[in-house]
C-alpha atoms as a PDB file:
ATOM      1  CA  UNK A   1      12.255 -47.343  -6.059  1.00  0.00           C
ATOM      2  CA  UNK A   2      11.316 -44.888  -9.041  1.00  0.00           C
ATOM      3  CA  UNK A   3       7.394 -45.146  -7.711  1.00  0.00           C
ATOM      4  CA  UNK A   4       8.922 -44.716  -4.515  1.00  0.00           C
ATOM      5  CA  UNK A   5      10.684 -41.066  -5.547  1.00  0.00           C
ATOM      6  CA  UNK A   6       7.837 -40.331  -7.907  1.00  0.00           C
ATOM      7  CA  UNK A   7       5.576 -39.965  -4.985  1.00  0.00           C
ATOM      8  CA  UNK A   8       8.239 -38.247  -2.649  1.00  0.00           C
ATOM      9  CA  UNK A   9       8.811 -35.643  -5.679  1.00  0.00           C
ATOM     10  CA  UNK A  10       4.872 -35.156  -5.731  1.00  0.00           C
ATOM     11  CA  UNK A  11       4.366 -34.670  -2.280  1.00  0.00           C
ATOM     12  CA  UNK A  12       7.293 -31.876  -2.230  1.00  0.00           C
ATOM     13  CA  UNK A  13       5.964 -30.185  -5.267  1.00  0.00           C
ATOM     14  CA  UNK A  14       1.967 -29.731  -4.353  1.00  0.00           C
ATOM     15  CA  UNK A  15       3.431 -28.462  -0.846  1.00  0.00           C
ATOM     16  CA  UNK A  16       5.148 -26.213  -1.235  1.00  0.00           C
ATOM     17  CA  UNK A  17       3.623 -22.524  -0.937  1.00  0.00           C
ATOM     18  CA  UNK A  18       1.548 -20.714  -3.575  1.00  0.00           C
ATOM     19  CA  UNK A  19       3.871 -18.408  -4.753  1.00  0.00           C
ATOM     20  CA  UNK A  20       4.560 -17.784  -8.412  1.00  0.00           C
ATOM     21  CA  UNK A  21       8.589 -17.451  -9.827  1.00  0.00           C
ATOM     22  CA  UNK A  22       8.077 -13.748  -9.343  1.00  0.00           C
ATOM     23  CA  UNK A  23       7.344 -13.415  -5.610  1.00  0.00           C
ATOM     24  CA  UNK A  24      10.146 -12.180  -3.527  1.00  0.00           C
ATOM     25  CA  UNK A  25       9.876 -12.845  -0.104  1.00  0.00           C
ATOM     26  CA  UNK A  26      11.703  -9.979   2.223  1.00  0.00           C
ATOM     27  CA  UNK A  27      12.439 -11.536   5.478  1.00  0.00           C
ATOM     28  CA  UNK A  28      12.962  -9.892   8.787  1.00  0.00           C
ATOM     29  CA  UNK A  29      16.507  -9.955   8.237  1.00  0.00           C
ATOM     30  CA  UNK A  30      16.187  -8.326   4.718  1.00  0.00           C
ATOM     31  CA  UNK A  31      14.048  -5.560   5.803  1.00  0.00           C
ATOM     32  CA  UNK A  32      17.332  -3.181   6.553  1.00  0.00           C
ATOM     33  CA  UNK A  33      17.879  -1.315   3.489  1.00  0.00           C
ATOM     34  CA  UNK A  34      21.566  -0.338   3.426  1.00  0.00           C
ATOM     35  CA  UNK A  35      21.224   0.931  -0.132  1.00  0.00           C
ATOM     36  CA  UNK A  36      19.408   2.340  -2.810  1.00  0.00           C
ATOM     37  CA  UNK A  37      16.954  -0.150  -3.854  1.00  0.00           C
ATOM     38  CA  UNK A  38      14.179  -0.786  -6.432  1.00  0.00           C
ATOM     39  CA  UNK A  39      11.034  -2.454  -5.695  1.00  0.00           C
ATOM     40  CA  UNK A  40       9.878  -4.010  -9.603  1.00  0.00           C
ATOM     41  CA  UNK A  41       6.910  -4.943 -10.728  1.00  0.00           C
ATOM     42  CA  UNK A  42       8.151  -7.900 -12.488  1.00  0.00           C
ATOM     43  CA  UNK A  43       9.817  -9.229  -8.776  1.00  0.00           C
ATOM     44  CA  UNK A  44       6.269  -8.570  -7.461  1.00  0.00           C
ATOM     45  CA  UNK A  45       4.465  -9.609  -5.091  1.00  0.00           C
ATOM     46  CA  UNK A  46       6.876  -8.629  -2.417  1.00  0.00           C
ATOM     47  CA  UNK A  47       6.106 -11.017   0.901  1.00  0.00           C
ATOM     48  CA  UNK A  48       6.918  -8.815   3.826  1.00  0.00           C
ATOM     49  CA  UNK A  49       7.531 -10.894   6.676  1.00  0.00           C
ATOM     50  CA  UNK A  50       9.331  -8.002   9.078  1.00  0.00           C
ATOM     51  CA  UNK A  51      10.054  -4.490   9.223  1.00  0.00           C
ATOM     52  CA  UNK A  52      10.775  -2.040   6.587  1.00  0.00           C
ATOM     53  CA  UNK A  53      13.626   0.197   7.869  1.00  0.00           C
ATOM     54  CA  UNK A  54      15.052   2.950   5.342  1.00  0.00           C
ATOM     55  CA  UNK A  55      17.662   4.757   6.851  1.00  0.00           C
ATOM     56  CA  UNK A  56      18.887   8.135   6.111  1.00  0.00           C
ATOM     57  CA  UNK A  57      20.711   8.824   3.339  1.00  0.00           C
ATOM     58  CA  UNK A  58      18.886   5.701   1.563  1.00  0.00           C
ATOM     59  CA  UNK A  59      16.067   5.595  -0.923  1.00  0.00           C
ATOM     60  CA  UNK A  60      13.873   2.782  -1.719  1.00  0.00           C
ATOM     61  CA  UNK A  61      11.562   3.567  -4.568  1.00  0.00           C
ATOM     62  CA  UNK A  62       8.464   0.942  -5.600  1.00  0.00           C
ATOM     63  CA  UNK A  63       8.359   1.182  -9.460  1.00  0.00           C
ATOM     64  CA  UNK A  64       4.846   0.940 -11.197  1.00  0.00           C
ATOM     65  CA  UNK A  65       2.761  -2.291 -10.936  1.00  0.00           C
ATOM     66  CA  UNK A  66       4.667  -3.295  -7.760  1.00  0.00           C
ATOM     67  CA  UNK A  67       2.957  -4.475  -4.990  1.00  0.00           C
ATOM     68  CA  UNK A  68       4.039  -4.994  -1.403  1.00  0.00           C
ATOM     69  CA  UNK A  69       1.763  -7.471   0.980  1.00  0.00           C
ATOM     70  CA  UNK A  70       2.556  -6.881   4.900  1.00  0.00           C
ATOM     71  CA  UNK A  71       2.851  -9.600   7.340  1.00  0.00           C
ATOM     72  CA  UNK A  72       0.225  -8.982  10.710  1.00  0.00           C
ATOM     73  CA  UNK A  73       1.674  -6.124  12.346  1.00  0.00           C
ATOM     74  CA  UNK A  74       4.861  -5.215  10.142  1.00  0.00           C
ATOM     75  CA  UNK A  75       5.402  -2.045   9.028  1.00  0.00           C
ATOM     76  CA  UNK A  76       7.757   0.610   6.977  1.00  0.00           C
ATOM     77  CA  UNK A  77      10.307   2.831   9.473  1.00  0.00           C
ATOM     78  CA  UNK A  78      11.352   5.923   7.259  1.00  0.00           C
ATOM     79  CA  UNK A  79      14.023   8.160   8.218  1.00  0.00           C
ATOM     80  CA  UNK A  80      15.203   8.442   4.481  1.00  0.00           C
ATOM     81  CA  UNK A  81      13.418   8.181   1.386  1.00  0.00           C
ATOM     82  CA  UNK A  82      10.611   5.929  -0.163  1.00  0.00           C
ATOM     83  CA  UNK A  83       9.199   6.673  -3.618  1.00  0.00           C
ATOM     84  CA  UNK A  84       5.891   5.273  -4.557  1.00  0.00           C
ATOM     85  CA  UNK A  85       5.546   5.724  -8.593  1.00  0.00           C
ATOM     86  CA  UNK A  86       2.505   3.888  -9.481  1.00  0.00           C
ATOM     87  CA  UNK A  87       0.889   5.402 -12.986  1.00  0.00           C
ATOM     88  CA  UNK A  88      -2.602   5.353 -14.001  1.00  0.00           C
ATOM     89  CA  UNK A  89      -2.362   2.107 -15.807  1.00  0.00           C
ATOM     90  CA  UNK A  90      -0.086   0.426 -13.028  1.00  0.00           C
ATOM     91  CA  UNK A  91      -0.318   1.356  -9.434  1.00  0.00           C
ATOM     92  CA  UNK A  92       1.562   0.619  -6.791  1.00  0.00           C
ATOM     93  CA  UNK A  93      -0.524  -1.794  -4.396  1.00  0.00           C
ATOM     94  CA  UNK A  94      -0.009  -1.591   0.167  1.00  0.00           C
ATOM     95  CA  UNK A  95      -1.957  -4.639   1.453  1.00  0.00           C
ATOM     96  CA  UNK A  96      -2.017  -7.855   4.153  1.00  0.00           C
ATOM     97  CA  UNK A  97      -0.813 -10.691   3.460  1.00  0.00           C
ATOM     98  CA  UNK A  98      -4.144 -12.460   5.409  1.00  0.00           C
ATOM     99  CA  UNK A  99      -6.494  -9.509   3.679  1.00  0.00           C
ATOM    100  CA  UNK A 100      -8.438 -12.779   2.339  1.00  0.00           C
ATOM    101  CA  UNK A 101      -9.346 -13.604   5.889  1.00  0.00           C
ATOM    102  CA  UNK A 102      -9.517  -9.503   7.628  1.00  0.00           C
ATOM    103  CA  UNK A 103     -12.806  -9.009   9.187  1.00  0.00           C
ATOM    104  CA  UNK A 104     -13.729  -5.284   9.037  1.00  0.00           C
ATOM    105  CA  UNK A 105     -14.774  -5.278  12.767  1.00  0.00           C
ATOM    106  CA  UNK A 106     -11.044  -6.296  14.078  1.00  0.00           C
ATOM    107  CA  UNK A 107      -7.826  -5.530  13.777  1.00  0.00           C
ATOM    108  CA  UNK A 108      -6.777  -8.817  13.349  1.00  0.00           C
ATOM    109  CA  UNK A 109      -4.438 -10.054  10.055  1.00  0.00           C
ATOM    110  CA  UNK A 110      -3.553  -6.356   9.535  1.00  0.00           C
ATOM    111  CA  UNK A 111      -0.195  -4.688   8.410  1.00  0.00           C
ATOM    112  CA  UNK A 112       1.062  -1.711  10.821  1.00  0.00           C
ATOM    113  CA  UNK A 113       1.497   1.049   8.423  1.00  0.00           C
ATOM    114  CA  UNK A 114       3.758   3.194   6.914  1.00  0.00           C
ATOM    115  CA  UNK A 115       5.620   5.487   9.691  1.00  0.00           C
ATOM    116  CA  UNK A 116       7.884   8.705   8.560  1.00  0.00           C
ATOM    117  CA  UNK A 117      10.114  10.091  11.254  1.00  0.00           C
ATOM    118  CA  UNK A 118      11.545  14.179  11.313  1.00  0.00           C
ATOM    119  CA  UNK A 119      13.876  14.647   7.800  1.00  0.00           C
ATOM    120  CA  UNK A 120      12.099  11.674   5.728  1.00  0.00           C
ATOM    121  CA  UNK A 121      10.866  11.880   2.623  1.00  0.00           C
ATOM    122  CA  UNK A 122       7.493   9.902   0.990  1.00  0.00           C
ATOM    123  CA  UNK A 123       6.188  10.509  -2.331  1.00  0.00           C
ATOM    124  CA  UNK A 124       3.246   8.924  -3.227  1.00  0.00           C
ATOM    125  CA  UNK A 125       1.845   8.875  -6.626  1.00  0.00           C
ATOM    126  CA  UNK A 126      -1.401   6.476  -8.012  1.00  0.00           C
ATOM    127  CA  UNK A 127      -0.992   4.096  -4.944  1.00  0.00           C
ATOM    128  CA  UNK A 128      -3.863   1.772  -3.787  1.00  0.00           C
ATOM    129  CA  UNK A 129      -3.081   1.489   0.263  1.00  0.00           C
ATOM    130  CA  UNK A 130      -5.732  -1.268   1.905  1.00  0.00           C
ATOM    131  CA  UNK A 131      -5.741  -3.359   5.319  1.00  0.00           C
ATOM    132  CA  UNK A 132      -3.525  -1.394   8.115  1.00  0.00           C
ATOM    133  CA  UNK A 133      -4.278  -0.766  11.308  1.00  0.00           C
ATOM    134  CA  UNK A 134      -2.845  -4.088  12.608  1.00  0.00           C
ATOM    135  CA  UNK A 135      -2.477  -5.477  16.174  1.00  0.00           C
ATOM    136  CA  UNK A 136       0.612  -5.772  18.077  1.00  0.00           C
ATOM    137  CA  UNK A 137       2.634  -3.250  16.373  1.00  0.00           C
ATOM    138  CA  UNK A 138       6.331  -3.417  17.752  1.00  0.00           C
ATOM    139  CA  UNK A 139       8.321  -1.193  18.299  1.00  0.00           C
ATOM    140  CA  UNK A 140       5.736   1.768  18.404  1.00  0.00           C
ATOM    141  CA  UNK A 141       4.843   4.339  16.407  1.00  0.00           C
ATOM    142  CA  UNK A 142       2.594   2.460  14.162  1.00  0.00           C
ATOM    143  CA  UNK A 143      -0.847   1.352  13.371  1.00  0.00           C
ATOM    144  CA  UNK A 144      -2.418   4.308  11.275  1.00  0.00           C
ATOM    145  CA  UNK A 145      -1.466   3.637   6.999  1.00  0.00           C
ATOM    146  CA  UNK A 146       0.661   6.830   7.082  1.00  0.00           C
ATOM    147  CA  UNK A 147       2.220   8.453   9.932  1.00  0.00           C
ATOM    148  CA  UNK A 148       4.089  11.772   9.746  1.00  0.00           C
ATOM    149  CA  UNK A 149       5.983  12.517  12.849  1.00  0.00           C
ATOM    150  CA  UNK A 150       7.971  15.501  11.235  1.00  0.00           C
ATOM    151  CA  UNK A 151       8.570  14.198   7.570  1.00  0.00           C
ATOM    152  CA  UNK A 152       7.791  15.349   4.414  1.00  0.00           C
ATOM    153  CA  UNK A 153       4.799  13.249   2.964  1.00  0.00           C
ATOM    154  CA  UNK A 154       2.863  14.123  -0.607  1.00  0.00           C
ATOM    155  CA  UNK A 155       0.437  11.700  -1.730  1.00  0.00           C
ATOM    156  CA  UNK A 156      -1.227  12.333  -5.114  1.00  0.00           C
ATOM    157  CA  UNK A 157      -3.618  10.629  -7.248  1.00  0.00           C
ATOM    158  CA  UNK A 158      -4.202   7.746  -4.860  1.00  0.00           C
ATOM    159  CA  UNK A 159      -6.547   5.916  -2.867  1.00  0.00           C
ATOM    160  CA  UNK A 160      -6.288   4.548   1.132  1.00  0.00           C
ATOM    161  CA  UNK A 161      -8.998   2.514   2.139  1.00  0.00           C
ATOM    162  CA  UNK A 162      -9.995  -0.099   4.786  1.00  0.00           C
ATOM    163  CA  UNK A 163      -8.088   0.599   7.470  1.00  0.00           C
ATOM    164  CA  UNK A 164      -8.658  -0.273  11.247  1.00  0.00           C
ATOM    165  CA  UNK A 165      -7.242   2.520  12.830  1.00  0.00           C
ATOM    166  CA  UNK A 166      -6.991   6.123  11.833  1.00  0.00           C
ATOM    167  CA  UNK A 167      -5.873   6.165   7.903  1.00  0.00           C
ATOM    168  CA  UNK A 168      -3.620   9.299   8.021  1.00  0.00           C
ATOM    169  CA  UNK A 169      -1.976  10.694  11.990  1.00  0.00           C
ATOM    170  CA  UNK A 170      -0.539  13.823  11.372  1.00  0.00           C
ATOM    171  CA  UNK A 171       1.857  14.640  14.279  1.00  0.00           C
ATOM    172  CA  UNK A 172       4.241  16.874  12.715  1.00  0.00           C
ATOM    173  CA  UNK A 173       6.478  17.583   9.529  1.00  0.00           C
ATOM    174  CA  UNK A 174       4.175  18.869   6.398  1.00  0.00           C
ATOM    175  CA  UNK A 175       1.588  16.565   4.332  1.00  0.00           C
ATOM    176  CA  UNK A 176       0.299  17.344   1.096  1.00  0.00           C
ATOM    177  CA  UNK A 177      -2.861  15.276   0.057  1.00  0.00           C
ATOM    178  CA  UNK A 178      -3.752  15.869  -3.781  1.00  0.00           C
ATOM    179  CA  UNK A 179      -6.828  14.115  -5.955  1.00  0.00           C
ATOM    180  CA  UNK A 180      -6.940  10.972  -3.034  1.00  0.00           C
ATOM    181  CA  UNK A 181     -10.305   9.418  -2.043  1.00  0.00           C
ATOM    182  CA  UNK A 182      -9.666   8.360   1.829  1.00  0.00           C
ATOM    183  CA  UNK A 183     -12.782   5.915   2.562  1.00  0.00           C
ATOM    184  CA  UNK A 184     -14.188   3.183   4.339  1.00  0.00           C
ATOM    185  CA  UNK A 185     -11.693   3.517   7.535  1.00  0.00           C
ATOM    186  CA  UNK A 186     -12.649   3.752  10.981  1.00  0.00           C
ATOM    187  CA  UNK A 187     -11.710   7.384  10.686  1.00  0.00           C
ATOM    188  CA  UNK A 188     -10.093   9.495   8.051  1.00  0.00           C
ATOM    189  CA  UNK A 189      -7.390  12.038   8.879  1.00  0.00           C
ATOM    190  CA  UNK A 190      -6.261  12.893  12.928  1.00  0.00           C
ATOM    191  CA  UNK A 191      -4.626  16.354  12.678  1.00  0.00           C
ATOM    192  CA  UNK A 192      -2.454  17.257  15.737  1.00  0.00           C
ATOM    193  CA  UNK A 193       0.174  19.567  13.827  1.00  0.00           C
ATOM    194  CA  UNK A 194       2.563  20.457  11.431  1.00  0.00           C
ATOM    195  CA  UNK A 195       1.652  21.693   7.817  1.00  0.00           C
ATOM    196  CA  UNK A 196      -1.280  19.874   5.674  1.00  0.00           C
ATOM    197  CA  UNK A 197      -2.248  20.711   2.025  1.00  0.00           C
ATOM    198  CA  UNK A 198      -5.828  19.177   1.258  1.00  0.00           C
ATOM    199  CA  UNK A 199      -6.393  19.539  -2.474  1.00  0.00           C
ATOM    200  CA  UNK A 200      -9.380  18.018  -4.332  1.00  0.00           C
ATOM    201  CA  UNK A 201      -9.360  15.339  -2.263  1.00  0.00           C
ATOM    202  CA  UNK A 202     -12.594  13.522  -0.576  1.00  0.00           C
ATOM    203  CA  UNK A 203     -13.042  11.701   2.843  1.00  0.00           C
ATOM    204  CA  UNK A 204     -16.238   9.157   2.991  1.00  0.00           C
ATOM    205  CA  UNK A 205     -17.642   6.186   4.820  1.00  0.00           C
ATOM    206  CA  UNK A 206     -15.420   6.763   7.667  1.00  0.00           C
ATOM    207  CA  UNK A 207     -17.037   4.461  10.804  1.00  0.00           C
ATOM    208  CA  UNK A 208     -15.818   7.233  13.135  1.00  0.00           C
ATOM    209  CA  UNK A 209     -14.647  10.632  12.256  1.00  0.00           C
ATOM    210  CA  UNK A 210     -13.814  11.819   9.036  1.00  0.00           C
ATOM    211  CA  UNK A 211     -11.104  14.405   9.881  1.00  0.00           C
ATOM    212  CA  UNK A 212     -10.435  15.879  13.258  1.00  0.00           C
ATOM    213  CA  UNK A 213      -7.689  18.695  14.142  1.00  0.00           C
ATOM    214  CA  UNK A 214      -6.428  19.217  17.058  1.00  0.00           C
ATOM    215  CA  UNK A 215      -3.504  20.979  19.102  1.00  0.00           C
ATOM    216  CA  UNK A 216      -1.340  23.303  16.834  1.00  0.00           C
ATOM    217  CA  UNK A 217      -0.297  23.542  12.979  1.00  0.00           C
ATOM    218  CA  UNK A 218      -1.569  25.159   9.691  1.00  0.00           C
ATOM    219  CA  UNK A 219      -4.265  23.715   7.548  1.00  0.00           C
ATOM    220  CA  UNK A 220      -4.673  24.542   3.653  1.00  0.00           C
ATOM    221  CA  UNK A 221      -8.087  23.522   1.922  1.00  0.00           C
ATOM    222  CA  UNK A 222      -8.371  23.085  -1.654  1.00  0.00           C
ATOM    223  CA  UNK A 223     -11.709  22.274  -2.653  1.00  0.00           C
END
């Protein structure tokens, strides 16, 4: 009988999944914030397995040294506010949960992005974004890393990189992009209008176009 459980307790134990006692897993259910909330670095990594929806009126900061890995396809609905307040020494990491497995031709394994709607807030500050640009993105807008649809989006000191889609689609609301390199994504920034401050920032490797404007809006360069 003891050999018996001994080998039941065994089988359990190497099954189970490879997550350390820090990981928090957010599940679909979870992914409402109702509240303020903190994102820690010492809960981290942060399993997203749904969407991130931050309503208005509610913040959800990510301290330093967090990092938040995306389930294919999820992504972050902002009406409120999300601070990102990665440091030098301890930035705040964006990735897939598959980004072991993403082939740089597809879109395949790849979170949805981080999507700010007219009145929201994002603050950005030494944050390494990778991976986006996933398939099957539900309910739409999504797919580019950052979407600004009429929020208020500053992203300093920071670097977006290998997504499959267009890395930053500025629709509306004002952007300000400060000492970020944008790089190896299938294109770089899509400008169709609102307010964007480029300052000592740099766009390379981009498979398709590095930064197109279109439409309407008011562009600030800061080289």
């Amino acid at each position: 009988m003891k050999k018996i459980f001994f080998l039941i307790f065994c089988f359990v134990f190497i099954s189970l999944p490879n997550f350390t006692l820090a990981d928090t897993i957010i599940s679909p259910s979870e992914g409402y914030i109702n509240s303020d909330t903190v994102w820690t670095a010492s809960s981290s990594p942060y399993f997203i397995d749904g969407n991130v929806y931050i309503p208005a009126g509610v913040t959800l900061t990510l301290e330093a040294g967090t990092e938040a890995r995306m389930l294919n396809g999820k992504k972050f609905d902002v009406y409120g506010v999300l601070n990102v307040l990665g440091t030098k020494e301890n930035k705040v990491i964006f990735t897939s949960q598959n980004e072991g497995d993403i082939n740089d031709t597809s879109g395949a394994g790849r979170w949805g992005g981080l999507v700010f709607y007219k009145g929201a807030k994002g603050n950005f500050n030494y944050t390494k974004a990778r991976y986006a640009g996933g398939n099957y993105i539900f309910p739409q807008p999504g797919g580019p890393m950052i979407y600004n649809t009429g929020g208020n989006v500053s992203i300093k000191n920071s670097e977006l990189y290998k997504t499959f889609s267009t890395t930053l689609y500025l629709k509306s609301g004002t952007t300000t992009i400060e000492n970020t390199l944008i790089n190896q994504n299938s294109q770089g920034i899509y400008f169709e209008g609102g307010y964007l401050s480029l300052i000592n920032s740099t766009i390379s490797n981009s498979i398709g176009q590095g930064f197109g404007a279109y439409n309407g809006g008011q562009i600030f360069l800061f080289l």
